[in-house]
Protein backbone atom coordinates (compact mmCIF):
# COMPACT_ATOMS: atom_id res chain seq x y z
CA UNK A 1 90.50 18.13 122.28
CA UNK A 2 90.72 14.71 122.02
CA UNK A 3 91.94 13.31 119.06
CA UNK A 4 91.54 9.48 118.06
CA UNK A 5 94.24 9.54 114.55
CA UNK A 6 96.48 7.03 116.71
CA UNK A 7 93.39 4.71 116.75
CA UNK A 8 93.54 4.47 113.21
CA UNK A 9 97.39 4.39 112.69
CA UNK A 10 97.18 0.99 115.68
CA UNK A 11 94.30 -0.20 113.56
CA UNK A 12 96.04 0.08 110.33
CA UNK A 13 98.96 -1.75 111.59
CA UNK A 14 96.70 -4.50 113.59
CA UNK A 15 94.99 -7.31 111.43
CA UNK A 16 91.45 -5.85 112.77
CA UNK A 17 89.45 -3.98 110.64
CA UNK A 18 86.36 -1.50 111.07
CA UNK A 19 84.79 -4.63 109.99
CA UNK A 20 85.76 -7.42 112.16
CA UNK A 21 85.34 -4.67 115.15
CA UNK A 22 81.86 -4.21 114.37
CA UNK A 23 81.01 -7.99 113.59
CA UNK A 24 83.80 -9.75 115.06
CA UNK A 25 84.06 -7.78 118.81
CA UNK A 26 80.55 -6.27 118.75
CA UNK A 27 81.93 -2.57 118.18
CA UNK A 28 79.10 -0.73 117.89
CA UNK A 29 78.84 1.12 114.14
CA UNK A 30 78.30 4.99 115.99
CA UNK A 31 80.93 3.94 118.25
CA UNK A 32 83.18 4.12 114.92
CA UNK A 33 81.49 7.11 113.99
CA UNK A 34 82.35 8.60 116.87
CA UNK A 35 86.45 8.16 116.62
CA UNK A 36 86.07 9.29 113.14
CA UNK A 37 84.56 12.76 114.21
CA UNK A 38 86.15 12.99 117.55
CA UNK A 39 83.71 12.78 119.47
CA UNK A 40 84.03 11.21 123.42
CA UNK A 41 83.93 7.44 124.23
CA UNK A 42 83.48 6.15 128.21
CA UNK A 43 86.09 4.29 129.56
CA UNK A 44 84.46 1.38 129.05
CA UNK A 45 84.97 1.09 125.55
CA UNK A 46 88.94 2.52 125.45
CA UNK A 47 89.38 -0.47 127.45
CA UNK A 48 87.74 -2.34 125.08
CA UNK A 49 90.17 -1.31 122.19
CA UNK A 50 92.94 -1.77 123.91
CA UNK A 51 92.56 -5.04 124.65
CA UNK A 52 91.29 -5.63 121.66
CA UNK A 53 93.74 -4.53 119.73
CA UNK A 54 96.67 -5.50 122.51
CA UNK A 55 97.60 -2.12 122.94
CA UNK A 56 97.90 1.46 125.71
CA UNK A 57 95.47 3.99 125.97
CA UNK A 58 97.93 6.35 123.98
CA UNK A 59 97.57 3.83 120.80
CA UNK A 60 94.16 4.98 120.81
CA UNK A 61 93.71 8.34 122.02
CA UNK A 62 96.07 11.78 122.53
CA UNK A 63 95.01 15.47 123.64
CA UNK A 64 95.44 18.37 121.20
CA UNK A 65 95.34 21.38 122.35
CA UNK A 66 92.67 23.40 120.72
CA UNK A 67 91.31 26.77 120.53
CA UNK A 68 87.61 24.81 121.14
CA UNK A 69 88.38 23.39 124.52
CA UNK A 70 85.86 24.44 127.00
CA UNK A 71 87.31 26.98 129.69
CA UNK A 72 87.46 25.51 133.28
């Protein structure tokens, strides 16, 4: 599973806000909703964090293992 908490630690220690993301850098508001469930983002818009908040994909983003995981 992926797991967005070290979005919100980086955003906690940024001076962004779920705020200025959304009216600021155009964030969409389900695009929050969807790092506060978990749910998966494209590429696209981890790139977009990151550079908005001048950080690596693993300030954003880790994999947890997780009895849910689909089998391959």
């Amino acid at each position: 599973m992926i797991s967005y908490a070290p979005f919100w630690a980086t955003l906690r220690s940024s001076k962004e806000s779920t705020y200025t993301l959304i009216k600021n850098h155009r964030i969409s508001s389900s695009t929050i909703d969807k790092l506060r469930k978990n749910k998966p983002l494209n590429t696209t818009t981890v790139n977009d964090l990151c550079r908005i908040l001048n950080c690596k994909v693993s300030d954003v983003m880790e994999y947890v293992p997780s009895e849910d995981d689909q089998m391959l």
